[in-house]
C-alpha atoms as a PDB file:
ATOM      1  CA  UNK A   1       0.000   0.000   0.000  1.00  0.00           C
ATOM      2  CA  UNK A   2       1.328   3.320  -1.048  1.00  0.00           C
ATOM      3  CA  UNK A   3       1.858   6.347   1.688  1.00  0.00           C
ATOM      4  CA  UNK A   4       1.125   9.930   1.843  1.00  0.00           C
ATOM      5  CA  UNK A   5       3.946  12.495   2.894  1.00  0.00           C
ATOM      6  CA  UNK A   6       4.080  16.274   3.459  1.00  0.00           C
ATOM      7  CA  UNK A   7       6.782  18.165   2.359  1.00  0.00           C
ATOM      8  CA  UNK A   8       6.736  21.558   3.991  1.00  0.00           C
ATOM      9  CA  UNK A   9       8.568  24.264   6.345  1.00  0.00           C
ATOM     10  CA  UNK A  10       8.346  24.006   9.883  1.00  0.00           C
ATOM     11  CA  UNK A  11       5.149  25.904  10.598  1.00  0.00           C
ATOM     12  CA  UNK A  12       2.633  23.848   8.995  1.00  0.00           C
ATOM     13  CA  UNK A  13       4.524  20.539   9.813  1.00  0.00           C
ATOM     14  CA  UNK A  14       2.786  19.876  13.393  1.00  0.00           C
ATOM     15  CA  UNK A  15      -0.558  20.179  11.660  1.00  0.00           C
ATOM     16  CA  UNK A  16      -0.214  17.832   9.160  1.00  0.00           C
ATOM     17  CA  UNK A  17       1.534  15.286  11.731  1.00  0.00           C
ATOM     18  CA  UNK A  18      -1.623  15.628  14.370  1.00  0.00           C
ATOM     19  CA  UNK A  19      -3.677  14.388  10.628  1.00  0.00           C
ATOM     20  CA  UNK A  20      -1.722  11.789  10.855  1.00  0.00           C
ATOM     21  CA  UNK A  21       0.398  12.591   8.058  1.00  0.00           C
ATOM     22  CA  UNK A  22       3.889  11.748   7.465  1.00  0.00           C
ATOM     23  CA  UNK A  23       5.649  15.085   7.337  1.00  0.00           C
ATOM     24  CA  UNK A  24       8.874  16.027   5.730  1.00  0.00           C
ATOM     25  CA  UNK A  25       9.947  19.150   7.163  1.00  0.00           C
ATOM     26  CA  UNK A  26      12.419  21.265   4.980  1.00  0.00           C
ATOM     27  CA  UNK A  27      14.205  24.952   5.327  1.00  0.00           C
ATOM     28  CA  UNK A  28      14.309  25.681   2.111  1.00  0.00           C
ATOM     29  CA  UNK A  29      13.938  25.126  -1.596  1.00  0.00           C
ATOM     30  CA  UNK A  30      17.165  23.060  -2.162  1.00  0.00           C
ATOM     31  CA  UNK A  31      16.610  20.800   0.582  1.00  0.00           C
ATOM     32  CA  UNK A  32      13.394  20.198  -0.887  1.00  0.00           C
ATOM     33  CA  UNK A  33      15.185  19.020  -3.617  1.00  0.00           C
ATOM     34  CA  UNK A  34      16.679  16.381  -2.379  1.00  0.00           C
ATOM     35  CA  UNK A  35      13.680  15.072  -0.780  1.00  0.00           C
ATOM     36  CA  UNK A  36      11.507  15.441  -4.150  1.00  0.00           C
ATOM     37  CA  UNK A  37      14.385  13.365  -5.945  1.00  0.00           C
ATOM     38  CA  UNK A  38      14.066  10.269  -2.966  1.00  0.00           C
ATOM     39  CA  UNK A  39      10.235  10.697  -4.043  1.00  0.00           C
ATOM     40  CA  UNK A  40      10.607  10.458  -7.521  1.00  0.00           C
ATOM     41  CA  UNK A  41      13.381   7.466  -7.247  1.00  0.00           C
ATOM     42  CA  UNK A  42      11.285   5.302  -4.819  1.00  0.00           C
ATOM     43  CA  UNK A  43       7.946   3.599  -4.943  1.00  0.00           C
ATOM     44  CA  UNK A  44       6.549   3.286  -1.428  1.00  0.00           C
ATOM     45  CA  UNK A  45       4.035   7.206  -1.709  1.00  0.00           C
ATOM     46  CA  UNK A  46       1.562   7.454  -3.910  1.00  0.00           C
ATOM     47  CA  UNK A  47       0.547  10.971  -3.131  1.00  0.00           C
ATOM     48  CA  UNK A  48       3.004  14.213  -2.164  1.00  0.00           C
ATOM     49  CA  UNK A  49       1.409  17.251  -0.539  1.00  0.00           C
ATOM     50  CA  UNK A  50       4.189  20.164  -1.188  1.00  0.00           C
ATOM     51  CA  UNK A  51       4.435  23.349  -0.395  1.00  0.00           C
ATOM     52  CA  UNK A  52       3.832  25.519  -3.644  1.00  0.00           C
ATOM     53  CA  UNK A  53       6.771  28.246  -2.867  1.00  0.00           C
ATOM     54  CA  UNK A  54       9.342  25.221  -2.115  1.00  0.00           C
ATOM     55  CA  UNK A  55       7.926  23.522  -5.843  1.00  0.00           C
ATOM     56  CA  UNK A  56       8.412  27.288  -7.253  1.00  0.00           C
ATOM     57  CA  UNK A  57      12.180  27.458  -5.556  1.00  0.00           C
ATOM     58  CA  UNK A  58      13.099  24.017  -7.408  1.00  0.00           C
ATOM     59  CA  UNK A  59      15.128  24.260 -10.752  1.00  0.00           C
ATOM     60  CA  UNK A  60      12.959  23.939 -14.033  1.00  0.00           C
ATOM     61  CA  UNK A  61      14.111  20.479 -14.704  1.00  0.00           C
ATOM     62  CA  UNK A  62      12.785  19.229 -11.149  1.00  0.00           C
ATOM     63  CA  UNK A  63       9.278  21.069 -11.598  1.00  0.00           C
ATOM     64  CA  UNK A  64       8.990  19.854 -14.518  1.00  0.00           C
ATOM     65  CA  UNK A  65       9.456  16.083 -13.290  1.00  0.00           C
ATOM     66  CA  UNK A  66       7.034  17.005 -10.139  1.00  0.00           C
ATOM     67  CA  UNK A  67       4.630  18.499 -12.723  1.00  0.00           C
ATOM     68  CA  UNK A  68       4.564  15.127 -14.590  1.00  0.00           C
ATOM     69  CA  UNK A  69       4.964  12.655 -11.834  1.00  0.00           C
ATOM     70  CA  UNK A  70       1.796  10.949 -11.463  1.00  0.00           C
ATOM     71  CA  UNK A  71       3.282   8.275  -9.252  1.00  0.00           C
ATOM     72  CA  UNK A  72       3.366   9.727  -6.435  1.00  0.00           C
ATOM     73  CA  UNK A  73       1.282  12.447  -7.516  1.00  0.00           C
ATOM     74  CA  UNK A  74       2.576  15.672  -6.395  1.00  0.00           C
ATOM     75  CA  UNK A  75       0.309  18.050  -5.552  1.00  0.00           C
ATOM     76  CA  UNK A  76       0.903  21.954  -4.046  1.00  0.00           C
ATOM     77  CA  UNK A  77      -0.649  23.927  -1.434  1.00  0.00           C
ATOM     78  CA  UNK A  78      -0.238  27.795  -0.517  1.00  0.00           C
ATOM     79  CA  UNK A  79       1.997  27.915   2.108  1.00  0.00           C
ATOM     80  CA  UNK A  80       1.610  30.269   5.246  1.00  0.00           C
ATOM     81  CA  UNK A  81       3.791  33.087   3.830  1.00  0.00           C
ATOM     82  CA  UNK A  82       1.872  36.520   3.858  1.00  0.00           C
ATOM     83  CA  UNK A  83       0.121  37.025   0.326  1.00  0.00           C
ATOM     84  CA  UNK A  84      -0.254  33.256  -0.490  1.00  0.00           C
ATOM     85  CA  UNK A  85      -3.578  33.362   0.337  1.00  0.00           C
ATOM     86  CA  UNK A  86      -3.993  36.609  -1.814  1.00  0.00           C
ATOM     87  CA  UNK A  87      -5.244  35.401  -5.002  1.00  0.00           C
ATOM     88  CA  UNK A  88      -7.954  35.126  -7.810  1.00  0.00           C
ATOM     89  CA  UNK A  89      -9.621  31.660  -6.558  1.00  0.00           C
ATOM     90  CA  UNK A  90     -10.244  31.351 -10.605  1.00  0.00           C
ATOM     91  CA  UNK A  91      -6.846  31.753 -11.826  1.00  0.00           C
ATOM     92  CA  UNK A  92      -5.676  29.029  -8.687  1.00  0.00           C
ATOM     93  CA  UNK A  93      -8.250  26.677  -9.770  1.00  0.00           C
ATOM     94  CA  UNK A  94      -7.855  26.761 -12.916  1.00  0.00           C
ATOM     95  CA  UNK A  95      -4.131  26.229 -12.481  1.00  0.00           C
ATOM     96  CA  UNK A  96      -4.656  23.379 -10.354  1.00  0.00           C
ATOM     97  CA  UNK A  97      -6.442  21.942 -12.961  1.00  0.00           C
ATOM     98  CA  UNK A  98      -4.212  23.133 -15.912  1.00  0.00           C
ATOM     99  CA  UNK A  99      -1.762  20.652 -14.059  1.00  0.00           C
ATOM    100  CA  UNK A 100      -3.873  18.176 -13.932  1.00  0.00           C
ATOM    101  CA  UNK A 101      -5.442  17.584 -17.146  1.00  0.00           C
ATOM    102  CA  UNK A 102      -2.703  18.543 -19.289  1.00  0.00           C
ATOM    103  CA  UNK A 103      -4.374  21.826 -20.901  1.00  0.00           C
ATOM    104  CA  UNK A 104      -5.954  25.054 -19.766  1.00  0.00           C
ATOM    105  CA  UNK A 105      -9.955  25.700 -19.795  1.00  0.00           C
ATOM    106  CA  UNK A 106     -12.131  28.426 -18.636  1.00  0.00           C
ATOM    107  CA  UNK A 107     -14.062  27.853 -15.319  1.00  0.00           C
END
């Protein structure tokens, strides 16, 4: 049976441990890294809830292989940083789904 894991920065990590999710608790974009590449090189998670500013810090060769990993299945989340949550809903969702599916559509 495949896992979930978090990867995130310290803030958010005790909340996703008291869900009873295995966390993966990072300081920055690079060491990120190095835990996206164990992900991508291993088989035992299925799903990988990431922090979308450590995804954005990765080079374009690693979001590209996040963006078209579908096992696990990476999948971002706004991160606590001030403005993350500042955004035209629309334009996220249709992101999220842009990702996805493969193409863009209008929601």
């Amino acid at each position: 049976m495949q896992r979930v894991t978090v990867i995130c920065k310290e803030g958010l990590g005790s909340g996703f441990k008291l869900a009873g999710l295995e966390v993966r608790v990072v300081l920055d974009a690079e060491a990120a890294r190095g835990e996206v590449r164990d992900l991508l090189s291993g088989d035992d998670y299925g799903l990988v809830l990431i922090e979308e500013d450590l995804v954005a810090g990765l080079d374009e060769r690693m979001r590209k292989a996040v963006d078209a990993s579908n096992d696990p299945l990476f999948v971002p989340f706004p991160s606590l940083e001030p403005g993350a949550w500042e955004r035209d809903e629309r334009a996220y969702l249709g992101e999220v789904v842009r990702r996805a599916i493969g193409f863009q559509i209008r929601i």
